[in-house]
Protein backbone atom coordinates (compact mmCIF):
# COMPACT_ATOMS: atom_id res chain seq x y z
CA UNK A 1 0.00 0.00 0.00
CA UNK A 2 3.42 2.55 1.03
CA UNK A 3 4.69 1.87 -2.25
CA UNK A 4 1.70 2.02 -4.12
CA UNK A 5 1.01 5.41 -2.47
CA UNK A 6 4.81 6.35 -2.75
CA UNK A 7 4.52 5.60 -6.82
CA UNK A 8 1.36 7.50 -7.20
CA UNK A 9 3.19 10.79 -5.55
CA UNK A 10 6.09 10.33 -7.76
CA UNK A 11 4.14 10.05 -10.99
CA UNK A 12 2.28 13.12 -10.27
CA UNK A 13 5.36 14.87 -9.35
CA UNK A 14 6.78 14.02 -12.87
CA UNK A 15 3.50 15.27 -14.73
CA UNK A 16 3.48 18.74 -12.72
CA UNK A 17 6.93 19.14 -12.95
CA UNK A 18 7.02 20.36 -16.33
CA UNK A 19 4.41 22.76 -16.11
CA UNK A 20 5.49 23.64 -13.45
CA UNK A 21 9.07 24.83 -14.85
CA UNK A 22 7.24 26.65 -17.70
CA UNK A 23 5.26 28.85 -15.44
CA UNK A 24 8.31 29.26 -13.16
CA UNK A 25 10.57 30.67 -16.03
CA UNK A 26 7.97 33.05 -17.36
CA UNK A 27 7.27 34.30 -13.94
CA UNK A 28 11.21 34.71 -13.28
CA UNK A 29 11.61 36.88 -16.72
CA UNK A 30 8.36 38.48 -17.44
CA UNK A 31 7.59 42.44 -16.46
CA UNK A 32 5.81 43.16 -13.34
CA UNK A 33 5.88 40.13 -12.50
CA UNK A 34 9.75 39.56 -11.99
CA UNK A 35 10.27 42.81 -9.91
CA UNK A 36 11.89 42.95 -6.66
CA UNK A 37 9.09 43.77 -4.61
CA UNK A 38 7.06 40.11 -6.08
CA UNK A 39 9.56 38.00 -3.99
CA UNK A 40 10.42 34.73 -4.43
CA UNK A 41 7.73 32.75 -2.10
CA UNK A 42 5.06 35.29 -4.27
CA UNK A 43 6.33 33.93 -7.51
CA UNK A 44 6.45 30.07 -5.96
CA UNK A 45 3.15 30.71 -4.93
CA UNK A 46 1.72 32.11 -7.98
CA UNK A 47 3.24 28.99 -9.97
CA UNK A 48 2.27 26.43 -7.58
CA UNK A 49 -1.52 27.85 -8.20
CA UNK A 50 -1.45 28.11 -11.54
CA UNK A 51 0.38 24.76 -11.80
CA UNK A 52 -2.85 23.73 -9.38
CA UNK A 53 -5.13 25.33 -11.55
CA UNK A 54 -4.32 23.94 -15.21
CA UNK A 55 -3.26 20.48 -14.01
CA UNK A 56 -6.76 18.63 -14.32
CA UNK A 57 -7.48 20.07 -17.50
CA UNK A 58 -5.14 18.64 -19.57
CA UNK A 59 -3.54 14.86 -20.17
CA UNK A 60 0.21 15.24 -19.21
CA UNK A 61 2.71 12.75 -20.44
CA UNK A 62 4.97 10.84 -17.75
CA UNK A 63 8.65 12.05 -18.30
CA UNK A 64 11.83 11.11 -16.24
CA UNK A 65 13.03 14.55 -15.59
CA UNK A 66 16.35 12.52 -14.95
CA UNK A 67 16.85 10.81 -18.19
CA UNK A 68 18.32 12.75 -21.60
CA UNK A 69 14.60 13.18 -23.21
CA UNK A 70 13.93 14.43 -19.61
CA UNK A 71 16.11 17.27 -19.51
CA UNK A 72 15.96 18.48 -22.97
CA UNK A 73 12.09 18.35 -21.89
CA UNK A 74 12.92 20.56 -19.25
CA UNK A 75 14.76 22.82 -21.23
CA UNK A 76 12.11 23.23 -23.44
CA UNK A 77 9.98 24.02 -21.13
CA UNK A 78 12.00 26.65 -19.42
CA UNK A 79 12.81 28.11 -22.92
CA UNK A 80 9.21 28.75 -23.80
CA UNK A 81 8.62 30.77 -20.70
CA UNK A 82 11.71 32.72 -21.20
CA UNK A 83 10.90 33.43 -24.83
CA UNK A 84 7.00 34.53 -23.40
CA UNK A 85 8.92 36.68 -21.09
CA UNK A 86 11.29 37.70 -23.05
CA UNK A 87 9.38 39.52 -25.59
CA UNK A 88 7.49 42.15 -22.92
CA UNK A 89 11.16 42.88 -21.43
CA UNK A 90 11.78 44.84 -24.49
CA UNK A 91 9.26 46.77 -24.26
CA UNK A 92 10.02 47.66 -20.84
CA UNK A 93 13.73 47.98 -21.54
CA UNK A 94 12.22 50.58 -24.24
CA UNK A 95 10.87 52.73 -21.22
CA UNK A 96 14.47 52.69 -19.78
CA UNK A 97 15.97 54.12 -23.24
CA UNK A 98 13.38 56.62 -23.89
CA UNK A 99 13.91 58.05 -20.14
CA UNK A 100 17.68 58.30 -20.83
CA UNK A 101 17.47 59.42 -24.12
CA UNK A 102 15.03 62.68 -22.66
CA UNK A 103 16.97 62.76 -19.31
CA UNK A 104 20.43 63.80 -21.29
CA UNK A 105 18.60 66.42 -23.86
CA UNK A 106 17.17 67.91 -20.35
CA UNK A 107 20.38 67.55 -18.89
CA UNK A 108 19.38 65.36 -15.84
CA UNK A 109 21.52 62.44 -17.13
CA UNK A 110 23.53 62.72 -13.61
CA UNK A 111 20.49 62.63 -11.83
CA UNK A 112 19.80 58.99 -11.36
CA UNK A 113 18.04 56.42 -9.03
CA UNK A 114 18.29 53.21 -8.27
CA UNK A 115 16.02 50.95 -10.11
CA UNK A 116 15.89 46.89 -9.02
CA UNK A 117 15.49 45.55 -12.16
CA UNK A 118 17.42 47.63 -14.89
CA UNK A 119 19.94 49.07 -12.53
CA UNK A 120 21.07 52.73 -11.62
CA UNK A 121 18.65 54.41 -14.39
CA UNK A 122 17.92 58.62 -15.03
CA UNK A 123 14.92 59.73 -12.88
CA UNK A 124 12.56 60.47 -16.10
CA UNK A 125 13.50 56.49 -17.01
CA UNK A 126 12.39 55.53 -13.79
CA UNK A 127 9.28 57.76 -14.08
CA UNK A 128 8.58 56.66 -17.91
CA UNK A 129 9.29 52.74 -16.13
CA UNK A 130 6.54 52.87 -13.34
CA UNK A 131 3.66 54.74 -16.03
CA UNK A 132 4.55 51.44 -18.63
CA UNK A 133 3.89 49.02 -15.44
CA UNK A 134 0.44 50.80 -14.18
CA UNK A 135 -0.60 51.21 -17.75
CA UNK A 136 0.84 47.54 -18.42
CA UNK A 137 -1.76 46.39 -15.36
CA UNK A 138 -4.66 48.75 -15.63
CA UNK A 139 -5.06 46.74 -19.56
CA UNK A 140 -4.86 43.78 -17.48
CA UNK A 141 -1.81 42.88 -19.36
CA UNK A 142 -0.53 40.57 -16.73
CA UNK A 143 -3.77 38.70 -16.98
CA UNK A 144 -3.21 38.29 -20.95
CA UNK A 145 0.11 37.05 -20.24
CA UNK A 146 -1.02 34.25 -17.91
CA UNK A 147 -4.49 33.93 -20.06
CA UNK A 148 -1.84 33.04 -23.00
CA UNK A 149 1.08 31.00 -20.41
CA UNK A 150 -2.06 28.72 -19.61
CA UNK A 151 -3.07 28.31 -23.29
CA UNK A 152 0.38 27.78 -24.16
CA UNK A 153 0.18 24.16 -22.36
CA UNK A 154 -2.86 22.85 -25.14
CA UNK A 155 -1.65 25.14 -28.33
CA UNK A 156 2.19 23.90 -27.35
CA UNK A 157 1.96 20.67 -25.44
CA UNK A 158 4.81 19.16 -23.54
CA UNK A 159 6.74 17.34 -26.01
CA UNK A 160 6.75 19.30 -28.83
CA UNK A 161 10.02 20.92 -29.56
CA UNK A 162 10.04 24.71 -30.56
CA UNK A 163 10.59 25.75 -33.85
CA UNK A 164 14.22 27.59 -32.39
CA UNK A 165 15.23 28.50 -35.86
CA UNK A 166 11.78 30.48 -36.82
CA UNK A 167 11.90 32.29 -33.30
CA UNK A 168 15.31 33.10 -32.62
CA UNK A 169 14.82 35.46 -35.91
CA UNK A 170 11.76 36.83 -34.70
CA UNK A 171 13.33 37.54 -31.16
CA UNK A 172 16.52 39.17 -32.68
CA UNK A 173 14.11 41.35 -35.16
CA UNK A 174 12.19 42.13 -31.95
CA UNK A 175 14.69 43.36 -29.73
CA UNK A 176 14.67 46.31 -32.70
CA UNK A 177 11.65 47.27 -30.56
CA UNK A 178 14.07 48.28 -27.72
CA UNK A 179 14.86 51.58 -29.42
CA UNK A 180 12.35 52.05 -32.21
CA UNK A 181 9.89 52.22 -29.17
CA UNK A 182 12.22 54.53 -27.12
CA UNK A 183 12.26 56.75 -30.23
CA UNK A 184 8.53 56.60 -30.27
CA UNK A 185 8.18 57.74 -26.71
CA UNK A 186 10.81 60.70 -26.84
CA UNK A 187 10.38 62.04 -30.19
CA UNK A 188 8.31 64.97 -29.39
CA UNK A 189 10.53 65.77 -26.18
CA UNK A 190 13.08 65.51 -28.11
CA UNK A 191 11.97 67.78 -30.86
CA UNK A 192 11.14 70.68 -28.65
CA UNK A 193 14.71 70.35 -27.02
CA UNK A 194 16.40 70.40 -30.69
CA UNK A 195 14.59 73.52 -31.28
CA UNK A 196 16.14 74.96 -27.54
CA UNK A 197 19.32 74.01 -28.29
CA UNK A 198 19.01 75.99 -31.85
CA UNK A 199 17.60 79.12 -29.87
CA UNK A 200 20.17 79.04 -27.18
CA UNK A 201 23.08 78.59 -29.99
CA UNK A 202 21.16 81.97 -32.04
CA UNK A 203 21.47 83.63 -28.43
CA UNK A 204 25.35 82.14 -28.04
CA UNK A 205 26.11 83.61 -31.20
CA UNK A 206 24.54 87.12 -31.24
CA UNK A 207 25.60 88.36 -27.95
CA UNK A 208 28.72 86.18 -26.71
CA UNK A 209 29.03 87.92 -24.08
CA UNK A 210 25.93 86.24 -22.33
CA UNK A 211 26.57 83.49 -20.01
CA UNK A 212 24.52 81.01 -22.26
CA UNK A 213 25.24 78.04 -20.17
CA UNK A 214 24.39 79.82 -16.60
CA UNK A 215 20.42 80.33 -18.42
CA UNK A 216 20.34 77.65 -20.71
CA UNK A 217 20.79 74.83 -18.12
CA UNK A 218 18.08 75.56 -16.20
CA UNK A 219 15.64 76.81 -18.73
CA UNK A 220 15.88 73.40 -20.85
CA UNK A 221 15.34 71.85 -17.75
CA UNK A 222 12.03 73.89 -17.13
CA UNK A 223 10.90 73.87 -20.55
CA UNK A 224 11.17 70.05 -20.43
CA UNK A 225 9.93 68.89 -17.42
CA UNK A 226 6.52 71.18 -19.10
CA UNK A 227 7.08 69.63 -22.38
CA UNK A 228 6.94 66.08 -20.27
CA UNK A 229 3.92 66.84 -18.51
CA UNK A 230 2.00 67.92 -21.88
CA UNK A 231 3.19 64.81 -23.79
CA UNK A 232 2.12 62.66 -21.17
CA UNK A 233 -1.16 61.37 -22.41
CA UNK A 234 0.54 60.78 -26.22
CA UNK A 235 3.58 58.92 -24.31
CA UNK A 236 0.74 57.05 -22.34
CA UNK A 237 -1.35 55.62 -25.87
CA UNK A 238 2.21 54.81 -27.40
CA UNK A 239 3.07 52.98 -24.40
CA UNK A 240 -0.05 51.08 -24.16
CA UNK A 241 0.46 50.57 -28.52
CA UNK A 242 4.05 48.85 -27.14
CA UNK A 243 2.87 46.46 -24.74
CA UNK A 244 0.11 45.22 -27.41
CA UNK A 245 2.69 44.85 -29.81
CA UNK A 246 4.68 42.78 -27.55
CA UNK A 247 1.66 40.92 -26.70
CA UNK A 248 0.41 40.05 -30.20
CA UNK A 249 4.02 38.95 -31.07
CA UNK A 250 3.92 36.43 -27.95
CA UNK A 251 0.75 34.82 -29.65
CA UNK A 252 2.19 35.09 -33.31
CA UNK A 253 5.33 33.43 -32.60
CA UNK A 254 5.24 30.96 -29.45
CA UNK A 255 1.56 30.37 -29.84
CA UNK A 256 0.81 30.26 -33.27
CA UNK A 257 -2.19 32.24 -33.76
């Protein structure tokens, strides 16, 4: 009876295992959900649950996890959630870019926090970061993602090998998205700074003896932090256009549809 109970525990511990490593690896790379502040027992929890949750709706095959098929199994599986994650961590990395990109033109590039996941970043990236994450959740992006992780397990079922040469391509085309989407963001920050810098260098060059720098500094600085504040509800739409993107690409290219 022990070691008819002791075989049943072991079987289902192979079957969830793999599942369970999926979940696990998208939950270790995806946005939001691999911050700092979601620790590790949140993230165990949340793939223990979901694990929980998607186990009796699907047949699982019976893999030793310690045999070769077993491990390249388990590789698989890991890659798939790192690929689902992955594709949204460019568009977040995007945030980052566009902040430093509009932090140096406003001359803030030396004022800098510390951010957990990307590092000692300019305060407008940090700002730019935290508006992608509440926009990100207020779409109920982070309920796509695991809407999509969960249909993952029926539209890619454990077993079937990824097609690594179509989506390596696709990744490497994606990560593009890094800085055309930074670009997206800044652009009209960015414009209205070029058109400073041309007025202060007019100014620099009619009366030289004007302390240019001693004004200019602190009037780009001004003029910027105004220039944020109207763009905000254009850098808001583009940001919520980037995390769509990145979503539609997760089901195009992992999922298939």
């Amino acid at each position: 009876m022990i070691s008819f109970l002791v075989a049943d525990i072991v079987e289902i511990f192979y079957t969830v295992l793999l599942p369970f490593v999926r979940i696990s690896a998208m939950l270790i790379v995806a946005p939001v959900l691999s911050m700092d502040s979601v620790t590790i027992k949140i993230r165990i929890i949340v793939a223990i649950a979901l694990t929980i949750a998607i186990y009796p709706l699907l047949d699982w095959p019976v893999i030793d996890p310690v045999s070769a098929s077993g491990l390249v199994d388990i590789f698989q599986q890991a890659l798939i959630g790192i690929v689902m994650g992955l594709f949204l961590q460019v568009v977040a990395a995007a945030f980052v870019v566009a902040g430093q990109t509009i932090s140096t033109t406003m001359g803030l590039a030396m004022a800098s926090l510390a951010d957990p996941n990307f590092g000692t970043v300019p305060v407008i990236g940090l700002l730019l970061t935290i508006l992608g994450t509440l926009i990100f959740l207020s779409i109920g992006g982070h309920i796509i993602l695991i809407e999509m992780l969960l249909e993952s397990f029926r539209l890619v079922p454990i077993g079937e090998r990824l097609p690594l040469t179509e989506i390596y391509p696709e990744l490497i085309a994606w990560s593009s998205t890094m800085f055309l989407g930074a670009v997206l963001i800044a652009i009209p920050i960015l414009c209205i700074m070029l058109l400073i810098n041309i007025g202060l260098g007019i100014i620099a060059r009619a009366a030289p003896q004007l302390n240019i720098f001693a004004v200019g500094f602190p009037a780009m600085i001004i003029v910027g932090l105004f220039v944020l504040i109207f763009a905000m509800n254009g850098i808001g739409l583009r940001m919520q256009y980037l995390w769509n993107l990145g979503l539609n690409n997760i089901r195009s290219t992992i999922l298939g549809i």
